[in-house]
Structures are given as C-alpha cells and as structure tokens.
Protein backbone atom coordinates (compact mmCIF):
# COMPACT_ATOMS: atom_id res chain seq x y z
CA UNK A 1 101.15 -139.41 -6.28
CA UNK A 2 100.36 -136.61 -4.34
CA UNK A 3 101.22 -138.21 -0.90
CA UNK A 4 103.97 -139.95 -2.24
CA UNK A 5 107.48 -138.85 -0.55
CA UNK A 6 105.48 -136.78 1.80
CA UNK A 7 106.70 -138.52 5.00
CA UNK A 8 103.40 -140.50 6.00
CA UNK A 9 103.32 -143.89 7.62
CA UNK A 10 101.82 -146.46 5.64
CA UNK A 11 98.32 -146.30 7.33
CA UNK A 12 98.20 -142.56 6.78
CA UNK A 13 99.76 -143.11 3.01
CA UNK A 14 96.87 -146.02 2.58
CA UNK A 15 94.24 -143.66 3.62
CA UNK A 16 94.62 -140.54 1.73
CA UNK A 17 95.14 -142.85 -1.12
CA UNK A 18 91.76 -144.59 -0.16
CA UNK A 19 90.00 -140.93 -0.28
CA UNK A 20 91.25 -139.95 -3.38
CA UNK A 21 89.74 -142.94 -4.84
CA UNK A 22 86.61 -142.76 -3.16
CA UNK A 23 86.62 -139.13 -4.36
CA UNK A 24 87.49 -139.38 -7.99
CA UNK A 25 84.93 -142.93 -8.25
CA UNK A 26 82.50 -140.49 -6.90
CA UNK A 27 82.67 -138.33 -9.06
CA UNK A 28 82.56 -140.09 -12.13
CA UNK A 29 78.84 -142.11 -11.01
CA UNK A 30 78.42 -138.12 -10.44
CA UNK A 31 79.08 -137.59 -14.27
CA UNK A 32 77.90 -140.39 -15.56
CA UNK A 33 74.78 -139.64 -14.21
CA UNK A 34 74.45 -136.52 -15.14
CA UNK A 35 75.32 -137.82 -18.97
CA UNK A 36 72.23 -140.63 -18.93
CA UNK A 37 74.72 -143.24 -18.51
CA UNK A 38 72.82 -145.13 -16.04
CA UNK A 39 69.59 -147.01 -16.87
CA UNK A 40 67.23 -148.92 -15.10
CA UNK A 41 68.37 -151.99 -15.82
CA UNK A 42 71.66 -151.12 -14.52
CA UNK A 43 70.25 -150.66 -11.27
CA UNK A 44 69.41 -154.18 -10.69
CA UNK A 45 73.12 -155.01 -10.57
CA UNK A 46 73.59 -153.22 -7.73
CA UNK A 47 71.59 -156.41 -5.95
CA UNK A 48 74.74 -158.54 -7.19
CA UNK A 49 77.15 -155.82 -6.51
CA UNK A 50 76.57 -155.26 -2.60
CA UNK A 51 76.76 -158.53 -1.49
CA UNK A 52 80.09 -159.02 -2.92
CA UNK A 53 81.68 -155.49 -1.44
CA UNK A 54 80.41 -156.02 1.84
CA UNK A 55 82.01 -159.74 1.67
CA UNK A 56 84.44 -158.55 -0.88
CA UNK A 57 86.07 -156.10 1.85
CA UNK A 58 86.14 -157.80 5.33
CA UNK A 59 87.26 -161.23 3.56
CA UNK A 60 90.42 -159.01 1.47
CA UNK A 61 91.57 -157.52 4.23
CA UNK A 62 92.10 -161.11 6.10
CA UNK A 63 93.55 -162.28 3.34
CA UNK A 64 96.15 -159.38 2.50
CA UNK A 65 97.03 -159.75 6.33
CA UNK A 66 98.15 -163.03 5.83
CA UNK A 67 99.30 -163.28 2.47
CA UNK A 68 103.23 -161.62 1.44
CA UNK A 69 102.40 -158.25 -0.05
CA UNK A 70 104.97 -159.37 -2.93
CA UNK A 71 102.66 -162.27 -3.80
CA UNK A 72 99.24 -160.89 -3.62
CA UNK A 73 100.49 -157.70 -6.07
CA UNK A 74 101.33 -160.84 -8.46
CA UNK A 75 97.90 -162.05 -8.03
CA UNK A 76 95.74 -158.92 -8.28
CA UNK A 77 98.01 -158.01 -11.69
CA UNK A 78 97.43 -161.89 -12.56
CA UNK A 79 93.51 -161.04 -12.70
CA UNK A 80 94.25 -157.28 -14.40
CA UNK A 81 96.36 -159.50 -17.68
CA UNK A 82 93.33 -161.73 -17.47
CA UNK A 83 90.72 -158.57 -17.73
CA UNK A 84 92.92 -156.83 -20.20
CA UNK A 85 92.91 -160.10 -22.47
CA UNK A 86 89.28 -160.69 -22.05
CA UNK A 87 88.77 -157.18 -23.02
CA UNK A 88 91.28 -157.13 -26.31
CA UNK A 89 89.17 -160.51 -27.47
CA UNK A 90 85.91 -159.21 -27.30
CA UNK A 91 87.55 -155.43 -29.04
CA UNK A 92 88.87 -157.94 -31.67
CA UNK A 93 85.33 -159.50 -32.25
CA UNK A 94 83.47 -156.38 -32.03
CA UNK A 95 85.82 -155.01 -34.59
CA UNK A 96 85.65 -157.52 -36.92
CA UNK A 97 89.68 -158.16 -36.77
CA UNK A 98 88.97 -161.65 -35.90
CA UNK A 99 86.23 -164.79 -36.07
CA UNK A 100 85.30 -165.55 -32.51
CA UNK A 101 87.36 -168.40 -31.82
CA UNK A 102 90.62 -167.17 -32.68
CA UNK A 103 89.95 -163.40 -30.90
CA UNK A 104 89.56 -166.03 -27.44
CA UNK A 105 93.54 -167.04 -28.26
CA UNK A 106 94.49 -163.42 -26.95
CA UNK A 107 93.41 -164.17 -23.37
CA UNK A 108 94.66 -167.62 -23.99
CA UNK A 109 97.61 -166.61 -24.58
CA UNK A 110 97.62 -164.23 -21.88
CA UNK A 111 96.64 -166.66 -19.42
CA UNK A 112 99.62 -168.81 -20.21
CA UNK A 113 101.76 -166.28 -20.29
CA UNK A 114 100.85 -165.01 -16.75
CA UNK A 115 100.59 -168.79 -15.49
CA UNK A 116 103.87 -169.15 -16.53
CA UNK A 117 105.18 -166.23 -14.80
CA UNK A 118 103.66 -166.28 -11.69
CA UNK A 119 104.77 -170.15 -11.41
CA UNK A 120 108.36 -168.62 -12.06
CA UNK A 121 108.09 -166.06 -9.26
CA UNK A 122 106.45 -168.15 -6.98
CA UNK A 123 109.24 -171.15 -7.36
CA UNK A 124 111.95 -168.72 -6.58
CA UNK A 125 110.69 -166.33 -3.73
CA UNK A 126 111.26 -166.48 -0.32
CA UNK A 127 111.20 -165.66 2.15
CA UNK A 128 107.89 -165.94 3.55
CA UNK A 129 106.29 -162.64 4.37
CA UNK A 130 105.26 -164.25 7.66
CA UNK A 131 109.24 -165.85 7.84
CA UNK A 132 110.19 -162.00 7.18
CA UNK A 133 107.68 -160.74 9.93
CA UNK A 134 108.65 -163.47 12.58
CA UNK A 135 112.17 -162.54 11.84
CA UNK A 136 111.26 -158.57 12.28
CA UNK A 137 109.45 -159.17 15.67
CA UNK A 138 112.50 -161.54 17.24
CA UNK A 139 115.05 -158.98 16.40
CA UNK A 140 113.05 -156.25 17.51
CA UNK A 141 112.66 -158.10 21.17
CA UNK A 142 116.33 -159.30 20.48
C-alpha cells in the first residue's frame, strides 16, 4: 500500500511491490531460522522447489502477457479457494470436527463453488484483453 496513489507507472508500481515482497519473504526464512524452524529434511525440498521457480517464472510471465489480466486474477484466486479449502479440511480432521471423508466435502464444495463462478464470469466477459489491446494500438495510430 505504500506505493499505492503515489503516481508510479505500472512497471515502477510492479517493482517496488516485487521488493517489498522479496524483503518481507526474506525476512521471515531470516526468522524462521533463527527460531529452529528449518530442519534437514526440509532442505531436500529445495531440490523440488528450484526447478519449478526457475520454470515457474519465465513460463508466468509468457503466460500473463498473453492472457486478460481480468481472467488470470480469476484463476490465481481459483487456486487460493482451492488452497484455503484444502487447508480448512485437513484443520477439520486434525481437530477432530469431522471423520475424514466428510472434512474433504469443504474443498468439494469449494471447488464447485469456484467452478461455478469462474464458468459464470468467463461466459459473460469480453472483450478480449488482446481485442482491448488491438483496439488501444489502432486508435492510438488512428
């Protein structure tokens, strides 16, 4: 929030906002280090976790290029519900609230929920963000 309103064009609003993050992410490895968080075991994941940033990265940014901002918001909060219901299951389980086959009906439940909304927004947007763009470019040479 603190760049927000401060007049900066999107690249310069996307890139503070990137250093904040890497700054506060830092520093919480930093504490959770310093707390014994960490254990060896842990450190074998980062084997399965490099791969996927360094592919992770290049391959989102092609995609976000191409895809209408509107839409790929939808998708990445889409995959948050999912997460979120995932987590609340396994809460409910943990917990004892729930046997495990019924706590699972939470993320069910959110999955059909979200399914059901992005199919609603997805039936009734448009334009295109590449229509929009297209559109953008001829009236700018217009």
């Amino acid at each position: 929030m603190l760049f927000n309103n401060q007049g900066l064009v999107k690249n310069e609003f996307r890139a503070g906002l990137a250093l904040v993050r890497v700054v506060e992410s830092s520093a919480t490895a930093f504490v959770y280090y310093k707390l014994g968080l960490f254990i060896s075991e842990s450190g074998s994941l980062l084997y399965a976790f490099i791969p996927s940033v360094l592919l992770g990265i290049p391959l989102g940014s092609y995609v976000i290029r191409r895809l209408d901002p509107e839409m790929f918001r939808r998708i990445c909060m889409s995959f948050d519900a999912w997460i979120v219901g995932f987590g609340l299951s396994r809460v409910l389980i943990e917990l004892d609230l729930v046997q495990n086959g019924w706590a699972y009906s939470v993320m069910t439940a959110t999955i059909l929920i979200d399914f059901c909304l992005l199919y609603s927004f997805v039936t009734t947007h448009s334009p295109t963000w590449s229509e929009r763009q297209s559109r953008r470019s001829a009236d700018i040479s217009a």
